[in-house]
PDB file of N, CA and C in Angstrom:
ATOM      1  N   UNK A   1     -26.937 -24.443  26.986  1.00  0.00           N
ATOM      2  CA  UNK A   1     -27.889 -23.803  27.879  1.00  0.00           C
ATOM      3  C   UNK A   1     -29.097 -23.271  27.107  1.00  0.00           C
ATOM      4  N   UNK A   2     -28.617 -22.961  25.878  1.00  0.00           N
ATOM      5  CA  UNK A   2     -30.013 -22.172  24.761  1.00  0.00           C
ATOM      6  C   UNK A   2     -31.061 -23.336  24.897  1.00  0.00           C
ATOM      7  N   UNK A   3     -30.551 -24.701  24.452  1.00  0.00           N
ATOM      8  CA  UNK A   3     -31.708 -26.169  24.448  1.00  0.00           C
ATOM      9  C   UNK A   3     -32.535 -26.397  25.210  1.00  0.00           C
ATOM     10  N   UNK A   4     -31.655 -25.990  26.610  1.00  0.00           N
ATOM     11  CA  UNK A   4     -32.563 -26.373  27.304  1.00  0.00           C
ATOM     12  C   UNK A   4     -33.397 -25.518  27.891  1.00  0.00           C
ATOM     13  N   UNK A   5     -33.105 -24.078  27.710  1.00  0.00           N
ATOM     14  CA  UNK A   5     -34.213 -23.215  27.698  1.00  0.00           C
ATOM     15  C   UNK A   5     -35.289 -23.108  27.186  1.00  0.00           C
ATOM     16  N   UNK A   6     -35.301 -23.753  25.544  1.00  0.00           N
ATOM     17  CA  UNK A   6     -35.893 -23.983  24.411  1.00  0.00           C
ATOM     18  C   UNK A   6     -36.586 -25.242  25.108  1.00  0.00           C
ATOM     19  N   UNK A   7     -36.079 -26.273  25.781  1.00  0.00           N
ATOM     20  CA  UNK A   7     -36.415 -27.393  25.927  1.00  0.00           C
ATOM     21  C   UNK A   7     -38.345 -27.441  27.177  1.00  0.00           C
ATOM     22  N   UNK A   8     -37.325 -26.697  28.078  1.00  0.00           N
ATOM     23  CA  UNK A   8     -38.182 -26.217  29.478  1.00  0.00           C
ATOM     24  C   UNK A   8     -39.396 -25.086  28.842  1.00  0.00           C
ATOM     25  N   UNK A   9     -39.403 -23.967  27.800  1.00  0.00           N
ATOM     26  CA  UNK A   9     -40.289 -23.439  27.325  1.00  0.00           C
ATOM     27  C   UNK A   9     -41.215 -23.713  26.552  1.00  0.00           C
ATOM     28  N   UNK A  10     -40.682 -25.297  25.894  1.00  0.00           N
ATOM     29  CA  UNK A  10     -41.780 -26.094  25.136  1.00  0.00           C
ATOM     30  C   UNK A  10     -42.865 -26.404  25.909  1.00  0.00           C
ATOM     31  N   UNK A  11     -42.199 -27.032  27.668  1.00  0.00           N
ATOM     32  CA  UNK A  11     -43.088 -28.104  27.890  1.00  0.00           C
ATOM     33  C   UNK A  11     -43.902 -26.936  29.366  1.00  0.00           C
ATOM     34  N   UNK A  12     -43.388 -25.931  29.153  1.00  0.00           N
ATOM     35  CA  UNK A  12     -44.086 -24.710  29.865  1.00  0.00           C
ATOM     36  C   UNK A  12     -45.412 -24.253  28.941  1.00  0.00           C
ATOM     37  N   UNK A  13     -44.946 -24.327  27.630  1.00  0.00           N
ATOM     38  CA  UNK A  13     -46.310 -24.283  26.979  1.00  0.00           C
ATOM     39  C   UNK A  13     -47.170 -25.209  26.906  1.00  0.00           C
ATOM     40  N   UNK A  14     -46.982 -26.526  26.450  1.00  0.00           N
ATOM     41  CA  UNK A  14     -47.598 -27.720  26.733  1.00  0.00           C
ATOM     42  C   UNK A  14     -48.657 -27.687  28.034  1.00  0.00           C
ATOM     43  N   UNK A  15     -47.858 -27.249  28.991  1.00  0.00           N
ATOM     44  CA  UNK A  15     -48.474 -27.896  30.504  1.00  0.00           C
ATOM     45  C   UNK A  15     -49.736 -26.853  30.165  1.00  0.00           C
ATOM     46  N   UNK A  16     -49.568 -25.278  30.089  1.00  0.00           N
ATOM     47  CA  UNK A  16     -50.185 -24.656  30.287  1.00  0.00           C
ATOM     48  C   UNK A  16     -51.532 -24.890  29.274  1.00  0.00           C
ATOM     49  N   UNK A  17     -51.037 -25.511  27.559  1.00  0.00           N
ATOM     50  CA  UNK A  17     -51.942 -25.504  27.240  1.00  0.00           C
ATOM     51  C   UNK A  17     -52.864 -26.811  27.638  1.00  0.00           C
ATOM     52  N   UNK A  18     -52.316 -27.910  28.304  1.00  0.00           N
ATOM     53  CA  UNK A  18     -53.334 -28.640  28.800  1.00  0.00           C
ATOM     54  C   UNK A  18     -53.992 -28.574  29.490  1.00  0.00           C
ATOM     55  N   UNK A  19     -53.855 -27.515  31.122  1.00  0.00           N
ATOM     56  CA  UNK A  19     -54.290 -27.105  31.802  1.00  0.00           C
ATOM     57  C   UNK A  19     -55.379 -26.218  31.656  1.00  0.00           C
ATOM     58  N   UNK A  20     -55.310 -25.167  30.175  1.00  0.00           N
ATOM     59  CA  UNK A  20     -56.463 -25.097  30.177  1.00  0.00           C
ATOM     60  C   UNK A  20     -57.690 -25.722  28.800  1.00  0.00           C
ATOM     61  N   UNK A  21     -56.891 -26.802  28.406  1.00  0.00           N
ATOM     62  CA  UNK A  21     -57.950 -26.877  27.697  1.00  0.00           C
ATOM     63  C   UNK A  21     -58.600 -28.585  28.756  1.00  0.00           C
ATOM     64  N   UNK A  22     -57.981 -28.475  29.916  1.00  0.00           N
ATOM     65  CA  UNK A  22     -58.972 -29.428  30.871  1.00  0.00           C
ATOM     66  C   UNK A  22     -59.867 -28.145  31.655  1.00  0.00           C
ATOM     67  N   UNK A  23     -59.690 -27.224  31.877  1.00  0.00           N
ATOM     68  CA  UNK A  23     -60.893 -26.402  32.400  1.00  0.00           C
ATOM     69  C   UNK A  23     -61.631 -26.071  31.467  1.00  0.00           C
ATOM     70  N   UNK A  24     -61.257 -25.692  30.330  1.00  0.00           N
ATOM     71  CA  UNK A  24     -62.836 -25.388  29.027  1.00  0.00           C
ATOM     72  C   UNK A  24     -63.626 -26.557  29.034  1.00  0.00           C
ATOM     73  N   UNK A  25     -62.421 -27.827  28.880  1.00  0.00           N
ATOM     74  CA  UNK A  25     -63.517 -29.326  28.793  1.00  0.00           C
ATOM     75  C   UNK A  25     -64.108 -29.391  30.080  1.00  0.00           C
ATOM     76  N   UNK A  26     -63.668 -29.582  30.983  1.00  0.00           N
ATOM     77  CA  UNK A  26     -64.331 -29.287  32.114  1.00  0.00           C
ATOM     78  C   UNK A  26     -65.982 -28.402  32.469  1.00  0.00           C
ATOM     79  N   UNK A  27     -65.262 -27.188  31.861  1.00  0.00           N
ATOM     80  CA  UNK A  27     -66.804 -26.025  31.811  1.00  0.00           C
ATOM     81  C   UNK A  27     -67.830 -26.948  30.665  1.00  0.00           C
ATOM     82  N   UNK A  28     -67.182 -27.070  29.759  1.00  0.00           N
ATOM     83  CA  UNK A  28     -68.112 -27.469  28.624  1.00  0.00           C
ATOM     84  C   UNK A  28     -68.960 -28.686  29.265  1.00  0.00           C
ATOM     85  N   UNK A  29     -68.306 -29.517  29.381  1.00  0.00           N
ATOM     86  CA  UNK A  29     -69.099 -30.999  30.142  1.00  0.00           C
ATOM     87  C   UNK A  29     -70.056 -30.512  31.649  1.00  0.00           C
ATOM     88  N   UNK A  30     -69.818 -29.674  32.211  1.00  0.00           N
ATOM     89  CA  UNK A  30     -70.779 -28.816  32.833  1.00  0.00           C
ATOM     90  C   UNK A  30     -72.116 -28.215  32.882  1.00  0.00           C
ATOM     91  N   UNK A  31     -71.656 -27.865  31.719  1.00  0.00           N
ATOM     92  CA  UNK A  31     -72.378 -27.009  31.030  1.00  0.00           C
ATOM     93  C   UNK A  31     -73.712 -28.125  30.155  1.00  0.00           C
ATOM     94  N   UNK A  32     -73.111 -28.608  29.464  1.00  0.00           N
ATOM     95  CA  UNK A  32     -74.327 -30.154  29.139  1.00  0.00           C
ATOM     96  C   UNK A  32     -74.480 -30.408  30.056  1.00  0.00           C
ATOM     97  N   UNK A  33     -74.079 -30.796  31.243  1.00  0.00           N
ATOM     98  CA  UNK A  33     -75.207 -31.455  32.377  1.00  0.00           C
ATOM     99  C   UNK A  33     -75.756 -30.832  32.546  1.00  0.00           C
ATOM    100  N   UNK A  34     -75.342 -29.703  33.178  1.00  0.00           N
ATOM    101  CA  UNK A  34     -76.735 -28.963  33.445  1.00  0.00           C
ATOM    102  C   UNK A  34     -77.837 -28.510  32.713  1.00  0.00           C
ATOM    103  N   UNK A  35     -77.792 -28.257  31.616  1.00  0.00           N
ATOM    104  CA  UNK A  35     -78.728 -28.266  30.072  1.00  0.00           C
ATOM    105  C   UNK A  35     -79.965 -29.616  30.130  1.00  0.00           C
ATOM    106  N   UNK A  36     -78.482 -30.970  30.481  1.00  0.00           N
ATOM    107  CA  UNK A  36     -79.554 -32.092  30.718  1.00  0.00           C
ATOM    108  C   UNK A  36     -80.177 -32.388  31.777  1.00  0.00           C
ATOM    109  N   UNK A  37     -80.197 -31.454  32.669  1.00  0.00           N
ATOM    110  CA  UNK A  37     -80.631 -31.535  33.809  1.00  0.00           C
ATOM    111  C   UNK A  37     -82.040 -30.751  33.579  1.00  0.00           C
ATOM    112  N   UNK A  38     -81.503 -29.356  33.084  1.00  0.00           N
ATOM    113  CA  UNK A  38     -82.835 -28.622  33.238  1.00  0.00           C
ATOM    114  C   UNK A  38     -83.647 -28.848  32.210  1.00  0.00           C
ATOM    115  N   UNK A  39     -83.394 -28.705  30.628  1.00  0.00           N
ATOM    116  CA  UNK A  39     -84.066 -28.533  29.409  1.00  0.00           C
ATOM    117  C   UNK A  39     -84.742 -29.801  29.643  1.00  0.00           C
ATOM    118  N   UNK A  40     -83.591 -30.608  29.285  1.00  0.00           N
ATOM    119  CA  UNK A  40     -84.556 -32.352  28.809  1.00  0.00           C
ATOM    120  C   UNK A  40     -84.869 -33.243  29.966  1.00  0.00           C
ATOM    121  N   UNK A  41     -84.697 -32.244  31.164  1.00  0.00           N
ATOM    122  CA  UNK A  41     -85.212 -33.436  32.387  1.00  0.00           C
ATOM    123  C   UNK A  41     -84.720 -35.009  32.618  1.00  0.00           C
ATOM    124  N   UNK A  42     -83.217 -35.027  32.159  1.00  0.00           N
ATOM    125  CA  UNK A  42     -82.727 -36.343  32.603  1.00  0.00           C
ATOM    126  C   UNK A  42     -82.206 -36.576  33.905  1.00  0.00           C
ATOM    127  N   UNK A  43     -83.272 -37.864  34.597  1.00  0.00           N
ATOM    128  CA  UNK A  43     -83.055 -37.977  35.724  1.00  0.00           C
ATOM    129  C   UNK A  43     -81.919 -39.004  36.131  1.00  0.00           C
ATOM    130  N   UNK A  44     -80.967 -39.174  35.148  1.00  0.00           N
ATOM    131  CA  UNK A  44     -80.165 -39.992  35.685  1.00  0.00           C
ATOM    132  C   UNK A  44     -78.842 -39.506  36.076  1.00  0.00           C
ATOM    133  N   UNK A  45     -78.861 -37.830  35.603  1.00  0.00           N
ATOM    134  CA  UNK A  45     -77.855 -36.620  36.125  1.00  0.00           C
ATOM    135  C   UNK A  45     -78.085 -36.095  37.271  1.00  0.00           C
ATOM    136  N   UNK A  46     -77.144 -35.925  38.074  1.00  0.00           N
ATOM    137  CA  UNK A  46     -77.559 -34.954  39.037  1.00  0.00           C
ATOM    138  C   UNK A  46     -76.681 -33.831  39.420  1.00  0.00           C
ATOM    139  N   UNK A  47     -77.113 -33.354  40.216  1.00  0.00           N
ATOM    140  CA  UNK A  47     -76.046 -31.790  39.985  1.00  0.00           C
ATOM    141  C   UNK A  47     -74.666 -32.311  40.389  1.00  0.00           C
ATOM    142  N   UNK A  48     -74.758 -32.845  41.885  1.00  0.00           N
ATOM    143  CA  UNK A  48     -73.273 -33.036  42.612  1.00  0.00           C
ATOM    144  C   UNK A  48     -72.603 -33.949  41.816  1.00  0.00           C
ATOM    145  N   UNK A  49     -72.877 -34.810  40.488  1.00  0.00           N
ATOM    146  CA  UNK A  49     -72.212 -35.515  39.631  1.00  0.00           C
ATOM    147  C   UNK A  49     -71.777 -34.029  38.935  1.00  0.00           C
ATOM    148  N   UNK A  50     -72.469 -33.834  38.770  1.00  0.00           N
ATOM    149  CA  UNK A  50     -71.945 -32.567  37.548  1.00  0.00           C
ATOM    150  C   UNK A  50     -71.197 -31.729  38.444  1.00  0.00           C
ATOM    151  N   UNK A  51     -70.967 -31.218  40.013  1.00  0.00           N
ATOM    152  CA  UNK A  51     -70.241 -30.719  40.392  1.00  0.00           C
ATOM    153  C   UNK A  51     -68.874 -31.111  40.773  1.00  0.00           C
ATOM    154  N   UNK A  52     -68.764 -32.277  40.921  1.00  0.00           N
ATOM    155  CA  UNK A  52     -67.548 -33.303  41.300  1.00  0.00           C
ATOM    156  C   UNK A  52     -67.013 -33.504  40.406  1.00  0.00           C
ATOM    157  N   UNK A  53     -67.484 -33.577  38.866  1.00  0.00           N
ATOM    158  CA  UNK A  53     -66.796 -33.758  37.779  1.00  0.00           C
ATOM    159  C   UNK A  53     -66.195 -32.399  37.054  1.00  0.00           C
ATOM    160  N   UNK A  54     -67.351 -31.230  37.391  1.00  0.00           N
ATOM    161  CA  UNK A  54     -66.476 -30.024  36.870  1.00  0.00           C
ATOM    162  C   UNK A  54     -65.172 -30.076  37.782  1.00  0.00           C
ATOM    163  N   UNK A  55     -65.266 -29.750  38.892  1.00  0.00           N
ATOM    164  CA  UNK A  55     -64.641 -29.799  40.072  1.00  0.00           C
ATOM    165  C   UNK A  55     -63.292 -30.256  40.178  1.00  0.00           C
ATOM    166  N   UNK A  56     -63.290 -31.553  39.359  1.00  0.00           N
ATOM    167  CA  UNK A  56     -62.221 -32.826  39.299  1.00  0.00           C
ATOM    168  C   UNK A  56     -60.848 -32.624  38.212  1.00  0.00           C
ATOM    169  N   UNK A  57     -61.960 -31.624  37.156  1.00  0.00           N
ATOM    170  CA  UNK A  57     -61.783 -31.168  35.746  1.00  0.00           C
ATOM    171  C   UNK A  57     -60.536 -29.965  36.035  1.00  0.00           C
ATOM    172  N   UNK A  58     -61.129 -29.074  36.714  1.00  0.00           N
ATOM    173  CA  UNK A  58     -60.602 -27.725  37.578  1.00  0.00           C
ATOM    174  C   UNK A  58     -59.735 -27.785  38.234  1.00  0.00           C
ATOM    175  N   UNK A  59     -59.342 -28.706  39.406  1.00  0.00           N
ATOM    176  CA  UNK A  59     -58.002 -29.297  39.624  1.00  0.00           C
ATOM    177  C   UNK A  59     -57.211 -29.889  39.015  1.00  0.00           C
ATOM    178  N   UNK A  60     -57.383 -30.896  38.407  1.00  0.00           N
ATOM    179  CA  UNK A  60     -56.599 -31.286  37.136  1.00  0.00           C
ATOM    180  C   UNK A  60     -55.871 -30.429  36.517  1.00  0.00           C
ATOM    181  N   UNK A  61     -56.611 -29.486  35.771  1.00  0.00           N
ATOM    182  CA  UNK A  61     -56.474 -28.247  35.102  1.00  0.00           C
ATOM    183  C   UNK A  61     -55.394 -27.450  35.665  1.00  0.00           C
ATOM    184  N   UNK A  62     -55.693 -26.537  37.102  1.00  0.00           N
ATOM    185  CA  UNK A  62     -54.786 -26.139  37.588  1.00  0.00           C
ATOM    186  C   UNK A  62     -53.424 -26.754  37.858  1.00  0.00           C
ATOM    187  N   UNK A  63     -53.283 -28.151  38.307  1.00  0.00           N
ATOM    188  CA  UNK A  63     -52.443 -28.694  38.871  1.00  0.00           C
ATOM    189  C   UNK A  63     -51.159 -28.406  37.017  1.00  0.00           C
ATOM    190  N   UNK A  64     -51.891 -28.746  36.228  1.00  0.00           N
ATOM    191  CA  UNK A  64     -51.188 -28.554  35.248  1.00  0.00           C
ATOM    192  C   UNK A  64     -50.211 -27.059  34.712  1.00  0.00           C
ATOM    193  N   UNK A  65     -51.222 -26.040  35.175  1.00  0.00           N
ATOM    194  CA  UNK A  65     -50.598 -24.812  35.040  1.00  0.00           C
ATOM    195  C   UNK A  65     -49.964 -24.371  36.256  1.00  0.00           C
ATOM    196  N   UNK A  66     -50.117 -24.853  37.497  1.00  0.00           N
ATOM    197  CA  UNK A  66     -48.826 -25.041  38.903  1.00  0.00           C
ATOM    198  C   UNK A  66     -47.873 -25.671  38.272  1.00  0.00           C
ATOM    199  N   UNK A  67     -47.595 -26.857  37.096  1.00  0.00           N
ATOM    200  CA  UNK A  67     -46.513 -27.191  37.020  1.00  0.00           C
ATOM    201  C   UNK A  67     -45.921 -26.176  35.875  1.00  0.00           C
ATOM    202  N   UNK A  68     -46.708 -25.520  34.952  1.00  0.00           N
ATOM    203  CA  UNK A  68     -45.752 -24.099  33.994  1.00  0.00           C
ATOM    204  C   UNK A  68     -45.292 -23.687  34.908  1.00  0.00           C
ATOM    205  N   UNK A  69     -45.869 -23.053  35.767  1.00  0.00           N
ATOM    206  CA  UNK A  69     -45.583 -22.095  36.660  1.00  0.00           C
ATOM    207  C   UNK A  69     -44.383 -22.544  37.365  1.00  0.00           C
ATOM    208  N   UNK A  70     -44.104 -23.430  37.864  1.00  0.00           N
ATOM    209  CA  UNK A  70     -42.804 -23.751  38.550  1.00  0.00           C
ATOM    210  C   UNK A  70     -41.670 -24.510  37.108  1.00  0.00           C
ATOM    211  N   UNK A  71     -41.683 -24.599  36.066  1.00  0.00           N
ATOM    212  CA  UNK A  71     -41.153 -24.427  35.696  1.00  0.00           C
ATOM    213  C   UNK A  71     -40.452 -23.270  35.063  1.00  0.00           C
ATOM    214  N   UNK A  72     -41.407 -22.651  34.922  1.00  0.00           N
ATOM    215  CA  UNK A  72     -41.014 -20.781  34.803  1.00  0.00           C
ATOM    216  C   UNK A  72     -40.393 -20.384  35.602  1.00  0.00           C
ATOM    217  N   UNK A  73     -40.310 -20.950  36.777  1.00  0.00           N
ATOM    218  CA  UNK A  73     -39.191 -20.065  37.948  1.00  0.00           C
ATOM    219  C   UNK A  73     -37.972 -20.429  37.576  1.00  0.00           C
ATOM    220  N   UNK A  74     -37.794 -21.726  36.737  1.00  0.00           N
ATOM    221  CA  UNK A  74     -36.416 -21.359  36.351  1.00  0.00           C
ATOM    222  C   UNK A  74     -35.596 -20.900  35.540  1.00  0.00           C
ATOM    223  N   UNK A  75     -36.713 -20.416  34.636  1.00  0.00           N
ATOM    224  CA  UNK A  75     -36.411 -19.459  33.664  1.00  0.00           C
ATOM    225  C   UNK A  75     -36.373 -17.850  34.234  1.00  0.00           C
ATOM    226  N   UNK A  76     -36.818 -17.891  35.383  1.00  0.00           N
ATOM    227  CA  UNK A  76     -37.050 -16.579  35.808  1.00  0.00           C
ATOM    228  C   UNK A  76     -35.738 -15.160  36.254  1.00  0.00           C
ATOM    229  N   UNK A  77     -35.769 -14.570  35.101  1.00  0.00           N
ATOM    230  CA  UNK A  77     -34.282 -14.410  35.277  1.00  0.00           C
ATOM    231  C   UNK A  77     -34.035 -13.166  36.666  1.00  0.00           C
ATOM    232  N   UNK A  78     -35.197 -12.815  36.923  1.00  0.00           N
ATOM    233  CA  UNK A  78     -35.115 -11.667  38.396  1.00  0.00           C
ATOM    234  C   UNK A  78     -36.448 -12.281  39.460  1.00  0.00           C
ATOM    235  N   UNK A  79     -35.435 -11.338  40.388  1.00  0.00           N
ATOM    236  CA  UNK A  79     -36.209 -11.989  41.863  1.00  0.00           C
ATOM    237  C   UNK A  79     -37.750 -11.565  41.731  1.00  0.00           C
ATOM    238  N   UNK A  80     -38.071 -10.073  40.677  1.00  0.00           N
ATOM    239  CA  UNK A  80     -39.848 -10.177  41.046  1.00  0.00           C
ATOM    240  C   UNK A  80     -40.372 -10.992  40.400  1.00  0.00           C
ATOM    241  N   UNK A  81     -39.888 -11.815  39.248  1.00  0.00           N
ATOM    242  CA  UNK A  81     -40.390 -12.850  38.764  1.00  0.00           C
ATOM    243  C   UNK A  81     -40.950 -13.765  39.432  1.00  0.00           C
ATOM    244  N   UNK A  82     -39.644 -14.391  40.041  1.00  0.00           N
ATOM    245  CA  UNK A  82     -39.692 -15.466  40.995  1.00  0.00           C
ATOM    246  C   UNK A  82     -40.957 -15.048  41.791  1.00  0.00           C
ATOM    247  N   UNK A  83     -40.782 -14.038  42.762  1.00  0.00           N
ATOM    248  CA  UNK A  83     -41.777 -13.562  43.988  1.00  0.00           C
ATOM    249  C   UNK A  83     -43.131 -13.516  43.132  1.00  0.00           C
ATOM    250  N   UNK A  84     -43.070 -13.040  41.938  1.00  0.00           N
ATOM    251  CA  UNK A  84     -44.654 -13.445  41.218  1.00  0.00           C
ATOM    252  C   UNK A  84     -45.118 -14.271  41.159  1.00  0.00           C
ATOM    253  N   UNK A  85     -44.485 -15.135  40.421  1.00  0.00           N
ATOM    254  CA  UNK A  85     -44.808 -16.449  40.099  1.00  0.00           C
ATOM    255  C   UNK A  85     -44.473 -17.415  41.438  1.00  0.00           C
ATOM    256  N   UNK A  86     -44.633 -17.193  42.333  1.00  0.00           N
ATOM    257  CA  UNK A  86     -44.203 -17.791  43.544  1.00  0.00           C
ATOM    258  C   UNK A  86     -45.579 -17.233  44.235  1.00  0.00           C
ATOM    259  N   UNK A  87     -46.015 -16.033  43.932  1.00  0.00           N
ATOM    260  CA  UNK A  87     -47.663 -16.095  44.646  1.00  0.00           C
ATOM    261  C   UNK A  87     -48.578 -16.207  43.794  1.00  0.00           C
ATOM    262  N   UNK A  88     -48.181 -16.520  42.661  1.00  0.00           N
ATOM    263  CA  UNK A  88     -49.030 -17.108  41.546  1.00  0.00           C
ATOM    264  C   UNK A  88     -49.503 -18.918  42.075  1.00  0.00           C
ATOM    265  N   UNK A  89     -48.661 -19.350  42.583  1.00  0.00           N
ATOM    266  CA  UNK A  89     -48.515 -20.609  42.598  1.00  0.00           C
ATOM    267  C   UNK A  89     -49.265 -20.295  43.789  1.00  0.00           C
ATOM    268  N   UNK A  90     -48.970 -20.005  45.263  1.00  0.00           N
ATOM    269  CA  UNK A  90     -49.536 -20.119  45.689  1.00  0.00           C
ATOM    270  C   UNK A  90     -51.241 -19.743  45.606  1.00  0.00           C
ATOM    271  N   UNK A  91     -51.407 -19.219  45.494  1.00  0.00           N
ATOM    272  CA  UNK A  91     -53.025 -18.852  45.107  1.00  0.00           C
ATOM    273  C   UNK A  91     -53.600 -19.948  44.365  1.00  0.00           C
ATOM    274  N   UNK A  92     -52.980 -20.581  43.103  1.00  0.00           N
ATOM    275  CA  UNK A  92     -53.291 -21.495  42.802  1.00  0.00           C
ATOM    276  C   UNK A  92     -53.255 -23.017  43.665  1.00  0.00           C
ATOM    277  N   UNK A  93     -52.288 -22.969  44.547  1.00  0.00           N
ATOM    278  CA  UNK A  93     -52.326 -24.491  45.314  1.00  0.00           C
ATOM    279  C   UNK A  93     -53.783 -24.388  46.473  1.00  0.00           C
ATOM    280  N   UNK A  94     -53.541 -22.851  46.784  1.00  0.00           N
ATOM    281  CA  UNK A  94     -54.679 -22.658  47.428  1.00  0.00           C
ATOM    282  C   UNK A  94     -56.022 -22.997  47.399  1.00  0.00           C
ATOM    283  N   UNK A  95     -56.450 -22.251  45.698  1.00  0.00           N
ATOM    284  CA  UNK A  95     -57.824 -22.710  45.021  1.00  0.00           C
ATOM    285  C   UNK A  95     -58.193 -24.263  45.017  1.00  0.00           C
ATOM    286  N   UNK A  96     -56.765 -24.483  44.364  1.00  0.00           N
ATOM    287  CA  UNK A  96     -56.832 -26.208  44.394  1.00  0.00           C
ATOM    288  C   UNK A  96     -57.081 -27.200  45.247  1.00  0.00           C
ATOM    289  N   UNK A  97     -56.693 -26.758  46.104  1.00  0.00           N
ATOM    290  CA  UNK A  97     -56.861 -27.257  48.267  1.00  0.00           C
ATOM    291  C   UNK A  97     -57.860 -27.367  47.912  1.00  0.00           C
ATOM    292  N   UNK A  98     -59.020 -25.968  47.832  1.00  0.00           N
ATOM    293  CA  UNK A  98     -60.413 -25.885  48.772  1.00  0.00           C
ATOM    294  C   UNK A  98     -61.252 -26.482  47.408  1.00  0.00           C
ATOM    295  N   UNK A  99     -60.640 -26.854  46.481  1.00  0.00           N
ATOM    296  CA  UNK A  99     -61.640 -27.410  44.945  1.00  0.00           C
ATOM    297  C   UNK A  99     -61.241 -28.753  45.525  1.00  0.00           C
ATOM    298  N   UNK A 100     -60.082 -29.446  45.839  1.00  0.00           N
ATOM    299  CA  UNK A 100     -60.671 -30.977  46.136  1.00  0.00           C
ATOM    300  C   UNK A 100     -60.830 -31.269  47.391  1.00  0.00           C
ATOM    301  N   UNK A 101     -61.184 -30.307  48.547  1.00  0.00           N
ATOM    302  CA  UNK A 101     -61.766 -30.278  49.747  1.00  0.00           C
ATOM    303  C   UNK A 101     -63.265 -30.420  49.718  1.00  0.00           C
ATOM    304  N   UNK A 102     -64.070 -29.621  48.485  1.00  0.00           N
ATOM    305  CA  UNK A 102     -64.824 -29.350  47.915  1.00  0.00           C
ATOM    306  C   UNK A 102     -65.679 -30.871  47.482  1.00  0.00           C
ATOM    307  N   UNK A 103     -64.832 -30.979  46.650  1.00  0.00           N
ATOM    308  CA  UNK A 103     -64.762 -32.372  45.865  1.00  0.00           C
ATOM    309  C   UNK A 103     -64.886 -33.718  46.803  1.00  0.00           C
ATOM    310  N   UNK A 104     -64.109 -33.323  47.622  1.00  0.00           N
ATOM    311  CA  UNK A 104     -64.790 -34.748  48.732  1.00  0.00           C
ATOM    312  C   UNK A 104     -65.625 -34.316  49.641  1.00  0.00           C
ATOM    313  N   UNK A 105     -66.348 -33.479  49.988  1.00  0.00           N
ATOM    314  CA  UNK A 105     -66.930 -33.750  50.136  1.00  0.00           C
ATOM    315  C   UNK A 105     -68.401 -33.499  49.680  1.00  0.00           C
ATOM    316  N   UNK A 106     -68.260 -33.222  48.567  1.00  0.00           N
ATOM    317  CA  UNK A 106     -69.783 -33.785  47.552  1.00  0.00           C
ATOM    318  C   UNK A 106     -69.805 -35.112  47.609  1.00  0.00           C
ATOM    319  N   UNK A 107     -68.721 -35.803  47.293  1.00  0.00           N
ATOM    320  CA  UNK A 107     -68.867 -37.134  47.089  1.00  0.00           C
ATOM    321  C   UNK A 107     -68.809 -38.261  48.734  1.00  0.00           C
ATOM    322  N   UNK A 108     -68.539 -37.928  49.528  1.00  0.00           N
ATOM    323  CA  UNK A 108     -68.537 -38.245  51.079  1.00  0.00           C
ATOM    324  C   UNK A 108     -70.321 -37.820  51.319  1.00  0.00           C
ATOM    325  N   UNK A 109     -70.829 -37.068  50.695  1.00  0.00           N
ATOM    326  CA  UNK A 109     -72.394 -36.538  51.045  1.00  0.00           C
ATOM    327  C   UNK A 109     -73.243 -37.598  50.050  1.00  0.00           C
ATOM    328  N   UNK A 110     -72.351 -37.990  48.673  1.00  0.00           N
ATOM    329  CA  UNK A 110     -73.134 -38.964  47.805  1.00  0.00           C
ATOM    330  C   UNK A 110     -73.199 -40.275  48.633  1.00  0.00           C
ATOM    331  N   UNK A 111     -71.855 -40.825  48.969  1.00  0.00           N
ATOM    332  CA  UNK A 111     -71.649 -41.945  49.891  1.00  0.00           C
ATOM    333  C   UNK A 111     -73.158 -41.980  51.169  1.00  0.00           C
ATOM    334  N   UNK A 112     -72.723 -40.940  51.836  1.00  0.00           N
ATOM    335  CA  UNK A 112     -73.733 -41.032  53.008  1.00  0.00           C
ATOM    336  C   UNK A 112     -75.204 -41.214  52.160  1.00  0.00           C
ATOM    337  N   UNK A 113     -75.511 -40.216  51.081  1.00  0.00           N
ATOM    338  CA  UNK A 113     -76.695 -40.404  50.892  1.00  0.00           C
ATOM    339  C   UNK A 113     -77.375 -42.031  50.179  1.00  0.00           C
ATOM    340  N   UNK A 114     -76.548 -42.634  49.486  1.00  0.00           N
ATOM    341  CA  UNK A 114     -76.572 -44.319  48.964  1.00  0.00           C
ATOM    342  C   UNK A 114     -76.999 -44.712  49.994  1.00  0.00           C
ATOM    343  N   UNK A 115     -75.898 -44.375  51.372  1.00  0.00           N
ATOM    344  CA  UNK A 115     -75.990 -45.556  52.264  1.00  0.00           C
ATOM    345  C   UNK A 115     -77.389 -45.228  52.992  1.00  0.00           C
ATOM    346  N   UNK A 116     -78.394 -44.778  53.128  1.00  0.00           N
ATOM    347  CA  UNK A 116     -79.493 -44.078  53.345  1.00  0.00           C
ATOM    348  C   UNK A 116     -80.219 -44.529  52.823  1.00  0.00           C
ATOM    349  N   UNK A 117     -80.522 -44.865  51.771  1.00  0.00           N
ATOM    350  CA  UNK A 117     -81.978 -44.940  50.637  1.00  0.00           C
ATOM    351  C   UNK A 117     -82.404 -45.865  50.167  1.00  0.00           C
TER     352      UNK A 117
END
């Protein structure tokens, strides 16, 4: 039972640390677009690219630390744990909803706008 505690806390760290090092990459790649947007005036960026991709980055991200998080519940050795990390999660599935609700439709507004021009 120690292993696999050991086992499940490895990949609780793992998740979490991928999760956020896809939201720093995320911010960071953001963060240059918009730089190349404003400073050097490249017109082949545009914001809702740069928002759909932070955006894309940010769910990703989360979805990764929803899965620590539910693996932590089974490490969770008392019920306020659980109930924490149980509205931890939710809040996070939440954010995540309205980030790729978000997400389509920037890109449902790119669609319409192609088909336009």
């Amino acid at each position: 039972m120690e292993y696999l505690t050991w086992f499940i806390s490895i990949f609780i760290l793992i998740f979490e640390l991928m999760g956020a090092i896809m939201i720093v990459y995320g911010g960071v790649r953001a963060a240059i677009g918009v730089v190349l947007i404003e400073v050097i005036h490249r017109t082949n960026i545009y914001y809702n690219t740069v928002r759909i991709d932070f955006t894309n980055k940010l769910i990703f991200g989360l979805e990764f630390i929803i899965a620590a998080d539910v693996l932590a519940t089974i490490l969770a050795p008392s019920i306020e744990d659980v109930l924490l990390l149980g509205a931890i999660v939710a809040i996070r599935t939440v954010l995540s909803h309205f980030l790729l609700k978000e997400a389509t439709d920037y890109t449902m507004n790119d669609v319409f706008l192609l088909k336009n021009e």
